[in-house]
Protein backbone atom coordinates (compact mmCIF):
# COMPACT_ATOMS: atom_id res chain seq x y z
CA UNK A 1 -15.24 24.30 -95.70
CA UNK A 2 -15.65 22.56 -92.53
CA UNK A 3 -12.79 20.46 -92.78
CA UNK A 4 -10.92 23.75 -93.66
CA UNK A 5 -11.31 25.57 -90.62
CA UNK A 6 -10.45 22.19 -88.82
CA UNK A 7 -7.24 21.90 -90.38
CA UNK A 8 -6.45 25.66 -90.40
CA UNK A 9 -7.35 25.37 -86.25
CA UNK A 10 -4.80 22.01 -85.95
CA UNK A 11 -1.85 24.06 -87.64
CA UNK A 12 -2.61 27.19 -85.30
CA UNK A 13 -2.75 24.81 -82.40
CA UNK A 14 0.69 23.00 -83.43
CA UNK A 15 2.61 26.36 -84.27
CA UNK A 16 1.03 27.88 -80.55
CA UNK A 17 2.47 24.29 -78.80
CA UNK A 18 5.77 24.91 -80.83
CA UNK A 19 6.02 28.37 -80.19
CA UNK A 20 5.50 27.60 -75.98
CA UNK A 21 8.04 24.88 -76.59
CA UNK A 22 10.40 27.37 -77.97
CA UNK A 23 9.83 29.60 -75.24
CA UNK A 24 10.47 27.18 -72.37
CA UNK A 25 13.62 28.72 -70.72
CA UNK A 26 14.56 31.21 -73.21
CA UNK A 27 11.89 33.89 -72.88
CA UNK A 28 8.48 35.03 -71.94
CA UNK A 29 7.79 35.07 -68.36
CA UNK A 30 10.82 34.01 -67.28
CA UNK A 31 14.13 31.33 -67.90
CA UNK A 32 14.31 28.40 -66.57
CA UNK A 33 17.31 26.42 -65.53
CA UNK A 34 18.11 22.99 -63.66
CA UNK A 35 20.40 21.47 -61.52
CA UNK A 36 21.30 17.84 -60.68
CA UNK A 37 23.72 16.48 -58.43
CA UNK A 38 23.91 12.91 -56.30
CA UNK A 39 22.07 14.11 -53.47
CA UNK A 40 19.24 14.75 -51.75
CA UNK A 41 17.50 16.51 -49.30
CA UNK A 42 16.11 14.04 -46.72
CA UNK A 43 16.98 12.50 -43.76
CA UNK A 44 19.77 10.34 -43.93
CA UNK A 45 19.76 11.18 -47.90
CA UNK A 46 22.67 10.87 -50.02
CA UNK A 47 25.22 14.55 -49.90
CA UNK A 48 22.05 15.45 -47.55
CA UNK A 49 23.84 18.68 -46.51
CA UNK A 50 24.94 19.39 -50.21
CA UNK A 51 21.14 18.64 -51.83
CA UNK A 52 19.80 20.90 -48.61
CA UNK A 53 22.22 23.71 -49.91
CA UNK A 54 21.23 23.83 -53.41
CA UNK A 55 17.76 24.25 -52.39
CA UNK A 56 17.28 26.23 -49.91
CA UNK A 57 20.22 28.51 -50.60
CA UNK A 58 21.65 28.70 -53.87
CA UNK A 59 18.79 28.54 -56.08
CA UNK A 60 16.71 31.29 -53.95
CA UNK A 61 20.00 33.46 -53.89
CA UNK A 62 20.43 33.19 -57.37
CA UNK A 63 17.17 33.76 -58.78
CA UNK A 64 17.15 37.06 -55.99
CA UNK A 65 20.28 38.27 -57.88
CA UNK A 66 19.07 37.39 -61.50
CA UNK A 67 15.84 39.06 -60.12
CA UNK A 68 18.13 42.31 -59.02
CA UNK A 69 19.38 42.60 -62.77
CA UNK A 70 15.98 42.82 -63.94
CA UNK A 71 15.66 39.40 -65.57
CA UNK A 72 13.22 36.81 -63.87
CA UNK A 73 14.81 33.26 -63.63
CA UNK A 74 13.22 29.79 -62.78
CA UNK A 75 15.82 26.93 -61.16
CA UNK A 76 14.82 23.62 -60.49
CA UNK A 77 16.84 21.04 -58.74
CA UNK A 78 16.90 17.36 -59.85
CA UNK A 79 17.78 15.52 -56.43
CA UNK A 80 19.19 11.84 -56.84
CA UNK A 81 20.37 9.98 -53.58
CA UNK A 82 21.93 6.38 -55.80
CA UNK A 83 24.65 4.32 -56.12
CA UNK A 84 27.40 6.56 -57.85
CA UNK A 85 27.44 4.01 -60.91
CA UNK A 86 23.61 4.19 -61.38
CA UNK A 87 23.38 8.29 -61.32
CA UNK A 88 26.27 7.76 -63.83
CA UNK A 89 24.75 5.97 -66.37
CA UNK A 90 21.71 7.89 -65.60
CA UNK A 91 23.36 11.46 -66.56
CA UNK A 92 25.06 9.71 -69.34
CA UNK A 93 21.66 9.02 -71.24
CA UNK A 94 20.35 12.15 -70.33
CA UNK A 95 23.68 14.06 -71.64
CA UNK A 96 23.76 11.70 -74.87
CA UNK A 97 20.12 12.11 -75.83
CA UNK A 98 20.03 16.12 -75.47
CA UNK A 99 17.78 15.85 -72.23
CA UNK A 100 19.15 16.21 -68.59
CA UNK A 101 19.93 19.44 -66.67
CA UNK A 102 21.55 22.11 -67.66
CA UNK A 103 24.46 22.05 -64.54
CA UNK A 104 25.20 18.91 -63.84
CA UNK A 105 27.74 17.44 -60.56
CA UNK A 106 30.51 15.07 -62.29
CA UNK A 107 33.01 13.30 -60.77
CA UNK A 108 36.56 14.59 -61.77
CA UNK A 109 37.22 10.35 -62.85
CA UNK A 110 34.72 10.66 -65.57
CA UNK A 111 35.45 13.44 -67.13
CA UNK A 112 37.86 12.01 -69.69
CA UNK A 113 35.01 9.23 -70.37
CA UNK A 114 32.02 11.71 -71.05
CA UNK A 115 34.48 14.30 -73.20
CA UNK A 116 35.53 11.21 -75.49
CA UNK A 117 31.95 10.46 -75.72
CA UNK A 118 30.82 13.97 -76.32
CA UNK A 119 28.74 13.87 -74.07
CA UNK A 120 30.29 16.92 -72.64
CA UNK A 121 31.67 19.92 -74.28
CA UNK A 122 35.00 22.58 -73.64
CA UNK A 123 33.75 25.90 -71.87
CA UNK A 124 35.78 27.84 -74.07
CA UNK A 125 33.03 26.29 -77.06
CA UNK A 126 30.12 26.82 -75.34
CA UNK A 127 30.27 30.29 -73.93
CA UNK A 128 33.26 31.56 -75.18
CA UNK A 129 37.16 31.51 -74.23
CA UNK A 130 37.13 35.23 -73.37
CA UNK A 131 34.19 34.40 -70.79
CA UNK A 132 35.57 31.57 -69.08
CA UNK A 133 38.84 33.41 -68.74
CA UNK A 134 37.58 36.54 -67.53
CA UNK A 135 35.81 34.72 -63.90
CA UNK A 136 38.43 35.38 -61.25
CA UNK A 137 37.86 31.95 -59.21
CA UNK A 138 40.43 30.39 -61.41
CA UNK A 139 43.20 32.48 -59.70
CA UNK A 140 42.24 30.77 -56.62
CA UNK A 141 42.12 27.96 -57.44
CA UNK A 142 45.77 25.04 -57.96
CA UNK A 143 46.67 23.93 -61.07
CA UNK A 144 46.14 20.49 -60.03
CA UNK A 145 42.68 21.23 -58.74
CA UNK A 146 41.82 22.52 -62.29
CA UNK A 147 42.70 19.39 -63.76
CA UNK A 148 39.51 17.40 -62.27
CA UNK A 149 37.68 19.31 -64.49
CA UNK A 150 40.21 19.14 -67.26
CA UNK A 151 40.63 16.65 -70.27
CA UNK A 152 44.26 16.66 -72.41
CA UNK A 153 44.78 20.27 -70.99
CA UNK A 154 40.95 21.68 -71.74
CA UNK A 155 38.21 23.11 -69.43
CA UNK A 156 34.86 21.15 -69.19
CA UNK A 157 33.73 22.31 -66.42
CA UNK A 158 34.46 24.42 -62.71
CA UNK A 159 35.69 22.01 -59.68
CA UNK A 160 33.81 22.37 -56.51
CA UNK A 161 35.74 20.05 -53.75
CA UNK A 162 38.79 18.16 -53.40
CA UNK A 163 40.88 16.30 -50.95
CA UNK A 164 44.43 15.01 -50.18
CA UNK A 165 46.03 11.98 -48.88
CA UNK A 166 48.55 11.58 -45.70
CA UNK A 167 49.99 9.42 -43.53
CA UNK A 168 47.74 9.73 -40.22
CA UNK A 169 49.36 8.29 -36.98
CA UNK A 170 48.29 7.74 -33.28
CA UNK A 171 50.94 9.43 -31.44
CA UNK A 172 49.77 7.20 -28.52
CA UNK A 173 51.05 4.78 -30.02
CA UNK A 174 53.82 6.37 -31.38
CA UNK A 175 55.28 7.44 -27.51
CA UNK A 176 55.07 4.03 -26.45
CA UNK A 177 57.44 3.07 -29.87
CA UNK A 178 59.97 5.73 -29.20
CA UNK A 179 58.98 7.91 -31.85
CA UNK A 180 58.52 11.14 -32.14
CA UNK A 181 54.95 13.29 -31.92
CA UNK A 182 55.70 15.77 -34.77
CA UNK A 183 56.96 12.38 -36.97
CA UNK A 184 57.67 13.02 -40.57
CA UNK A 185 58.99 10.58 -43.05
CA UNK A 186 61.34 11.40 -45.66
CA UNK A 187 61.89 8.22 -47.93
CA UNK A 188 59.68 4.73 -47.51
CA UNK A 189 62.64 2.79 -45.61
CA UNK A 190 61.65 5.31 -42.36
CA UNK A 191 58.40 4.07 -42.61
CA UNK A 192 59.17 1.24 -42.68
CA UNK A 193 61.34 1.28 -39.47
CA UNK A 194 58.21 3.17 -37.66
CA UNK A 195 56.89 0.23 -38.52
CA UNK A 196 59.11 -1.81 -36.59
CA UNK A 197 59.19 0.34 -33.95
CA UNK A 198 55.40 -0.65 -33.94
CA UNK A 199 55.55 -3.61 -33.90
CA UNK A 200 57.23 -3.84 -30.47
CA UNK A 201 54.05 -2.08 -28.94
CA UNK A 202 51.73 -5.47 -28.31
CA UNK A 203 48.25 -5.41 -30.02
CA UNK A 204 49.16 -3.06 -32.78
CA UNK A 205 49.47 -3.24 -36.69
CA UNK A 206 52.34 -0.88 -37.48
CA UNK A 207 51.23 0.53 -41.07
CA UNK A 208 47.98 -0.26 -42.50
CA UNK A 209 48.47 0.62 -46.55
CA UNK A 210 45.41 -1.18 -48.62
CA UNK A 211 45.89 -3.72 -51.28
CA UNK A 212 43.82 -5.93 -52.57
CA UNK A 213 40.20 -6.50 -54.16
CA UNK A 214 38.22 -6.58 -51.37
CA UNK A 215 39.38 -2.75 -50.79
CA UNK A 216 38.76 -1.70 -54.52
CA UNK A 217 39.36 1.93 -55.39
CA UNK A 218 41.23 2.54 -51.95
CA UNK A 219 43.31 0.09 -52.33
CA UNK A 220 44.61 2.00 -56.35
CA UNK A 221 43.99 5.96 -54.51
CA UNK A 222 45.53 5.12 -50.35
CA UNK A 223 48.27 2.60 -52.14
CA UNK A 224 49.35 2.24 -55.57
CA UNK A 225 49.11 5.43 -56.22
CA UNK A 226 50.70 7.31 -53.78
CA UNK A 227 53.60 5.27 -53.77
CA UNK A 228 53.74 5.12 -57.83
CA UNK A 229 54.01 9.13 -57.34
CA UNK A 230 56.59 8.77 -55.38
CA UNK A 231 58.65 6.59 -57.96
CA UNK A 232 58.41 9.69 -60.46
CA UNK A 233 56.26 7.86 -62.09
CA UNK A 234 52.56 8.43 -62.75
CA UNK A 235 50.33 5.82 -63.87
CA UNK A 236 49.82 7.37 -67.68
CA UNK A 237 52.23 8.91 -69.12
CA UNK A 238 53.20 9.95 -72.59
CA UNK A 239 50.25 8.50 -73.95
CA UNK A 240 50.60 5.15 -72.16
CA UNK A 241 49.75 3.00 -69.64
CA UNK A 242 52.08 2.26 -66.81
CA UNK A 243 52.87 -1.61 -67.31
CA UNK A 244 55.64 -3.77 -65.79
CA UNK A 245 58.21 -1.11 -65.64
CA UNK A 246 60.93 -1.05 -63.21
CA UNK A 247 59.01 1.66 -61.17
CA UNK A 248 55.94 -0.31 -61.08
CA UNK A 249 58.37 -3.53 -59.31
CA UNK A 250 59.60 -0.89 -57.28
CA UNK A 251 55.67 -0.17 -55.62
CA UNK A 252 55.29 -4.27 -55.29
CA UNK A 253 58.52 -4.34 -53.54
CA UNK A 254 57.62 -1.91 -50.85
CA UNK A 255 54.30 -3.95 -50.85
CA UNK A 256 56.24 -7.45 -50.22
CA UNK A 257 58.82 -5.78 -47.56
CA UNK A 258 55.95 -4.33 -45.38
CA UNK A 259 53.69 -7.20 -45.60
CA UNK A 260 56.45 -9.66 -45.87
CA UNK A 261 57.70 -8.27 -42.31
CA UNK A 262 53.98 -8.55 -41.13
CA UNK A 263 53.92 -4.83 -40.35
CA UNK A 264 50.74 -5.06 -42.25
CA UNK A 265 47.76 -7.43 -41.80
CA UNK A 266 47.63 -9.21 -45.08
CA UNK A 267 44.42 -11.21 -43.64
CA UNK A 268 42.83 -8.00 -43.27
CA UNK A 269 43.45 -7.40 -46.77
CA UNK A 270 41.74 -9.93 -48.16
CA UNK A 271 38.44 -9.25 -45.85
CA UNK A 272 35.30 -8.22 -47.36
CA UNK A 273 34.93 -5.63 -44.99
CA UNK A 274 38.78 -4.86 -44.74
CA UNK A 275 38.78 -1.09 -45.04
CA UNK A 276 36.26 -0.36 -42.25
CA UNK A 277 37.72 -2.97 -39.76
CA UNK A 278 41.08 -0.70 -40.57
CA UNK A 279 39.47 2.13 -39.66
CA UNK A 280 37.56 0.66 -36.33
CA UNK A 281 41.18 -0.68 -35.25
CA UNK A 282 42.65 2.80 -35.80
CA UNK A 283 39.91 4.38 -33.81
CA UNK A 284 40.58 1.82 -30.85
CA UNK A 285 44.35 2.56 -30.74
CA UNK A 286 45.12 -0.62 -32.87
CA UNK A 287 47.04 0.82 -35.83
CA UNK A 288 49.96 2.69 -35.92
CA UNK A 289 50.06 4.31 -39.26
CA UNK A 290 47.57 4.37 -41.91
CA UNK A 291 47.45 6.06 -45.23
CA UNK A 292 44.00 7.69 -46.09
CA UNK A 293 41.89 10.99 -47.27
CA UNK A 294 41.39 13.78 -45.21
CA UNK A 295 37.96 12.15 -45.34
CA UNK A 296 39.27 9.61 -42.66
CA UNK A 297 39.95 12.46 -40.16
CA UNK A 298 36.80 14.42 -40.74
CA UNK A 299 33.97 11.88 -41.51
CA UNK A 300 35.17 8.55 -40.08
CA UNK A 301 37.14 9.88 -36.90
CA UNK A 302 34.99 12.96 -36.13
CA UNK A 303 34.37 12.57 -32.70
CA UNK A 304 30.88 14.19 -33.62
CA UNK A 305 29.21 11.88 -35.65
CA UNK A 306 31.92 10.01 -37.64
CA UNK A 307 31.66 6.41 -38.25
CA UNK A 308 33.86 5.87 -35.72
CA UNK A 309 34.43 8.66 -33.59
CA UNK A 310 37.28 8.92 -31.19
CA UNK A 311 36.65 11.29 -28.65
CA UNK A 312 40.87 12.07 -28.23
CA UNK A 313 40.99 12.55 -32.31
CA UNK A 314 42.51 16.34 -31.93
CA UNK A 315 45.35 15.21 -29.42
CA UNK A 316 45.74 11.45 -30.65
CA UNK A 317 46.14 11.83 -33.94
CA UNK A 318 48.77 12.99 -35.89
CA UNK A 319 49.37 13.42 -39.94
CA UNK A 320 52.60 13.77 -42.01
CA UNK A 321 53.15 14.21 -45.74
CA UNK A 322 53.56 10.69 -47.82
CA UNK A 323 57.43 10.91 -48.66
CA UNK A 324 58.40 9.85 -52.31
CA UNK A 325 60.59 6.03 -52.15
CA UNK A 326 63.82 8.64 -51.62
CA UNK A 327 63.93 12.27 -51.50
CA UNK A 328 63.60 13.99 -54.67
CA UNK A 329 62.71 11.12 -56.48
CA UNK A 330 58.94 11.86 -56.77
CA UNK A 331 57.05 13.20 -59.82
CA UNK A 332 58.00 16.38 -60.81
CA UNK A 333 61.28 15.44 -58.20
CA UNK A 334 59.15 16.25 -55.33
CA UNK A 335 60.30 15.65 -51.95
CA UNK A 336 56.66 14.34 -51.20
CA UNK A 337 53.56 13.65 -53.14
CA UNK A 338 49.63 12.20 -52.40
CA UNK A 339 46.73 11.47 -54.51
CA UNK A 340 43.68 13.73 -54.38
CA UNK A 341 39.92 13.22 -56.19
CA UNK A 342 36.94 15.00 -56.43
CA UNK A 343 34.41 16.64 -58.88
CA UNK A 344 32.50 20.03 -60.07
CA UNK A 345 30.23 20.80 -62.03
CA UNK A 346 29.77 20.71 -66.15
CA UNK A 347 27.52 22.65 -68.26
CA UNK A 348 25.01 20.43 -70.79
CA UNK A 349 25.47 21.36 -74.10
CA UNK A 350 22.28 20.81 -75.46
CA UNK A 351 21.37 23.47 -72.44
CA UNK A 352 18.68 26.29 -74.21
CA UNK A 353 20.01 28.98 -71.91
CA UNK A 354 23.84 28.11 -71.88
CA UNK A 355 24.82 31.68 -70.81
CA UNK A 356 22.67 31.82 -67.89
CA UNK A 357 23.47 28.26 -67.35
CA UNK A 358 27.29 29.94 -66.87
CA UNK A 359 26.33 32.07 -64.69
CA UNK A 360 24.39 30.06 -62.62
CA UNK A 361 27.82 27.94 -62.06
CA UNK A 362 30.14 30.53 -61.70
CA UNK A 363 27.77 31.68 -58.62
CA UNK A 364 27.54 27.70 -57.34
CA UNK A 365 31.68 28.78 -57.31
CA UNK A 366 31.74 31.86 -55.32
CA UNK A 367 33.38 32.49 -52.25
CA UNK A 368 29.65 33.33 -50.58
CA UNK A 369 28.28 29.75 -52.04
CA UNK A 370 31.16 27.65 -50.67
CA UNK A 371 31.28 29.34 -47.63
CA UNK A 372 27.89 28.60 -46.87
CA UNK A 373 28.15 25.32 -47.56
CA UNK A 374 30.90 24.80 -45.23
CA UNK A 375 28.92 26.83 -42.60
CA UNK A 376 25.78 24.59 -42.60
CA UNK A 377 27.31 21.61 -43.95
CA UNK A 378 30.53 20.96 -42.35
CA UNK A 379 34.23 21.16 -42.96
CA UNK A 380 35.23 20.20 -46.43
CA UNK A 381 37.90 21.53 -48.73
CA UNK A 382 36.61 23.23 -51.62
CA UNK A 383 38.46 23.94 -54.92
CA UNK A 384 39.06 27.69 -53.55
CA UNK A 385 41.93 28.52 -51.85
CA UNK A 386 40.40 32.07 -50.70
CA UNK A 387 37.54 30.31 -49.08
CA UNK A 388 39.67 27.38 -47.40
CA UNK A 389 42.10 30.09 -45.62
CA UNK A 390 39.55 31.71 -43.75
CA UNK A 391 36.60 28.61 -43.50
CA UNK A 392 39.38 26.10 -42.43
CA UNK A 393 41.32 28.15 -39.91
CA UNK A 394 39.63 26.42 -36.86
CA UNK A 395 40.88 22.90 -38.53
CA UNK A 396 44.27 22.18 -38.35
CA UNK A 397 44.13 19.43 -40.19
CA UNK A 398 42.78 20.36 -42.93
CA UNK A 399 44.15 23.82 -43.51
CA UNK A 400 47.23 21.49 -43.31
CA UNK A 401 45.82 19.11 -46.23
CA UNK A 402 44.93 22.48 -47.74
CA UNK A 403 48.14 24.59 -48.00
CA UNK A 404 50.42 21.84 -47.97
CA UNK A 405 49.02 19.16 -49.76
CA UNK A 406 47.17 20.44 -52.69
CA UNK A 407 50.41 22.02 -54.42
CA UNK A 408 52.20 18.94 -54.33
CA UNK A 409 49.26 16.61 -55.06
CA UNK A 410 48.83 14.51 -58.40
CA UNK A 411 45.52 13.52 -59.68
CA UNK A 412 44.00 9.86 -61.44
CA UNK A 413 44.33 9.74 -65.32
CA UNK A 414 40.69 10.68 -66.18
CA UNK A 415 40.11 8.19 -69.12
CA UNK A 416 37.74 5.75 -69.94
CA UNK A 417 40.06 2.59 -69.45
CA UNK A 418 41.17 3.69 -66.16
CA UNK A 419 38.39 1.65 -64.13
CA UNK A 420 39.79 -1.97 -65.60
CA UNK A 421 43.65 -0.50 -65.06
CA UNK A 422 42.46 0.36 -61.67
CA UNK A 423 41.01 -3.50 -61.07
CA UNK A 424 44.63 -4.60 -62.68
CA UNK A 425 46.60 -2.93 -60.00
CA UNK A 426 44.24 -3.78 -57.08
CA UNK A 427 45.10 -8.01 -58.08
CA UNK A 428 48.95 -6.90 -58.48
CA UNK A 429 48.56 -5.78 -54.37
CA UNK A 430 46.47 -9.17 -53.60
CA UNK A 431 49.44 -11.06 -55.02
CA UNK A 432 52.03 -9.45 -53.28
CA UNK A 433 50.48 -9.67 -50.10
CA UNK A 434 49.53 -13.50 -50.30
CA UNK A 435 53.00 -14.26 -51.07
CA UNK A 436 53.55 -14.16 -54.96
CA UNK A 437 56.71 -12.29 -55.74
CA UNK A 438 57.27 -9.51 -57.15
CA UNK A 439 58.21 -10.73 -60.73
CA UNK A 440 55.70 -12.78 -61.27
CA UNK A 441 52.93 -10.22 -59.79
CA UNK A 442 54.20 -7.54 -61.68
CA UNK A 443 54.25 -10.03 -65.09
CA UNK A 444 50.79 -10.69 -64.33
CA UNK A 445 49.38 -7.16 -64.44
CA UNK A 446 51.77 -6.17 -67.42
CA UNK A 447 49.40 -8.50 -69.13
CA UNK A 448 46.05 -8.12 -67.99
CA UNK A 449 46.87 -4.06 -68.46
CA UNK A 450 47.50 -5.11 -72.21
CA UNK A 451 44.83 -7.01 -72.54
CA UNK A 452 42.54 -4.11 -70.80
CA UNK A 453 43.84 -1.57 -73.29
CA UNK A 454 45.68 -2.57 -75.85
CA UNK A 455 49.59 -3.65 -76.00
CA UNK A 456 50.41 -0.34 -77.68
CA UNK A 457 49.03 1.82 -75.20
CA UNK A 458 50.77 -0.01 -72.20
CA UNK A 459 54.50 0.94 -71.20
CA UNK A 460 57.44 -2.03 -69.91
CA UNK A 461 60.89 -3.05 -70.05
């Protein structure tokens, strides 16, 4: 009898365990939800002012709201200040074995790699195509902003930021050349005779446009890219990889003419540190033209607390559109093009409380959220185009990057292969610029492209 009641008491306590399990986030005394993101909230943390936001802003505001509508809502936020390859992997295992949060930050590059792996799921399948349809931030937001969340045409998720990539110029500089303060390119050959304008002033590099290793993914985003773009050409493309094509040759050639002419420092190229001795030479008047993010203007040359500030950045420095090789000839026969990145956020969907879960992002979306976060945490430009009119207005530059860049800008195929294409590219720059030709460079990466991905996925003639 005994042993009975002590097996009748370990079923009651198993069901009562199962039962609070059960009701973890989906009912009793309230729902529980989390957030992660690559940041946190500490002195010289990681997205500091981003982590600092989430906590202290969103997450009370949203359980206040949820709290209005009679429901009572829990949020937690899982802060992570690591290497963006580590939280990667880390998310990953948490998204493959069911665990993890139930928003979680992605960058826009990895989206193609977690959807393949199903590690991810479309909106439309986990709340409902009528849902994600219905919120109104999509209307504010550029088709080619929608893409970083996008895989082969489909939703996975709601953007948050984004940026865009110009030619900035120190109109110092540019005086002493003979050229003009409101300077605006219209095919590659004028930038390359600003260059050699440059090149007259004594001290200066004329154009500083990464290549090579040692610069890695700025070298593919502030180079390749951007040029590639402005072949017509993007780098996949009808279910290919861009290989030795004629277009391709075409981006090497620029390469070889500018750094042939030594309007670029090819030594600088091949330097470890390369990218911020680039941008410590711009700061000190040193470089003529340089192509870079709108993160070079508002983190590195803030004059409050950029990595190297220059006090005169508002009347020094100057910023044009990157011109396609010729006019018309860019993708989608665009006059000009750039390169932009970013991320958002994604839904988990082994989440217990998906719909709230929605919610909870569309809010992390709103005009009130973003504006905040530009309010406490600096200038950035978000996904919205509502909020970047009226938080940007005080910054020309990027209101500029904003209104002008965003509707012409093209984004990096998000696919799993993309990081060893990306590595393939960088070497075809490092060629170039030590003095392989253009044949022979371009040969080389037709092959290790193949090699990367397959021949039948790569395109050449």
């Amino acid at each position: 009898m005994a042993s009975n009641w002590r097996m009748f008491a370990a079923v009651v306590s198993v069901s009562s365990l199962l039962v609070g399990v059960a009701a973890c986030g989906s009912g009793g005394d309230g729902t529980s939800l989390t957030i992660t993101a690559n940041a946190i909230n500490s002195a010289g943390g990681k997205n500091a002012a981003e982590a600092k936001w989430i906590e202290d802003w969103v997450i009370p505001k949203f359980v206040a709201q949820q709290q209005a509508k009679g429901a009572t809502v829990k949020v937690k936020f899982q802060a992570t200040g690591v290497p963006d390859e580590d939280y990667k992997s880390r998310i990953a295992k948490d998204l493959k074995t069911g665990t993890g949060a139930d928003v979680v930050s992605l960058d826009g590059i990895w989206v193609g790699e977690f959807a393949e792996g199903e590690q991810i799921k479309p909106l439309d399948d986990l709340v409902g195509a009528d849902k994600v349809k219905a919120w109104d931030g999509w209307q504010h937001m550029p088709d080619t902003v929608q893409q970083l969340t996008s895989y082969h045409g489909t939703q996975y998720g709601i953007p948050q930021e984004t940026d865009g990539r110009v030619l900035f110029f120190n109109r110092t500089l540019f005086a002493q050349a003979g050229l003009p303060a409101d300077w605006q390119p219209t095919s590659w050959d004028q930038v390359l005779e600003a260059g050699r304008k440059l090149k007259a002033v004594p001290g200066v590099t004329p154009v500083q446009l990464n290549a090579g290793t040692s610069f890695g993914e700025a070298t593919t985003t502030q180079g390749i890219l951007p040029l590639l773009a402005g072949t017509g050409s993007t780098l996949f493309e009808n279910g290919k990889w861009v290989g030795n094509t004629a277009k391709f040759r075409q981006v090497l050639d620029f390469y070889r003419a500018l750094y042939g002419e030594k309007l670029g420092d090819a030594e600088l190229q091949q330097d470890a540190k390369g990218r911020e001795k680039s941008f410590e030479k711009f700061a000190k008047g040193q470089v003529g033209i340089l192509l870079e993010s709108d993160y070079f203007w508002r983190g590195v040359l803030n004059p409050t607390g950029g990595s190297f500030p220059m006090a005169e950045r508002d009347t020094q420095v100057g910023w044009a559109k990157i011109p396609a090789a010729t006019p018309g000839s860019g993708v989608r026969q665009q006059d000009f093009v750039s390169m932009s990145g970013g991320g958002g956020r994604v839904l988990n969907p082994k989440s217990k409380n998906v719909g709230l879960a929605w919610e909870l992002l569309q809010f992390m979306n709103s005009p009130e959220a973003f504006t905040k976060l530009i309010a406490d945490g600096g200038p950035r430009i978000t996904a919205r185009q509502d909020v970047n009119a009226d938080a940007l207005g005080g910054d020309p530059m990027l209101t500029f990057v904003s209104q002008q860049i965003l509707p012409i800008t093209s984004l990096r195929p998000a696919l799993p292969e993309y990081t060893q294409v990306s590595k393939a590219l960088q070497q075809a720059t490092l060629d170039v610029v030590t003095g392989k030709s253009t044949t022979d460079a371009a040969a080389a990466y037709g092959k290790a492209v193949a090699e990367a991905v397959g021949k039948d996925k790569v395109a050449g003639d």
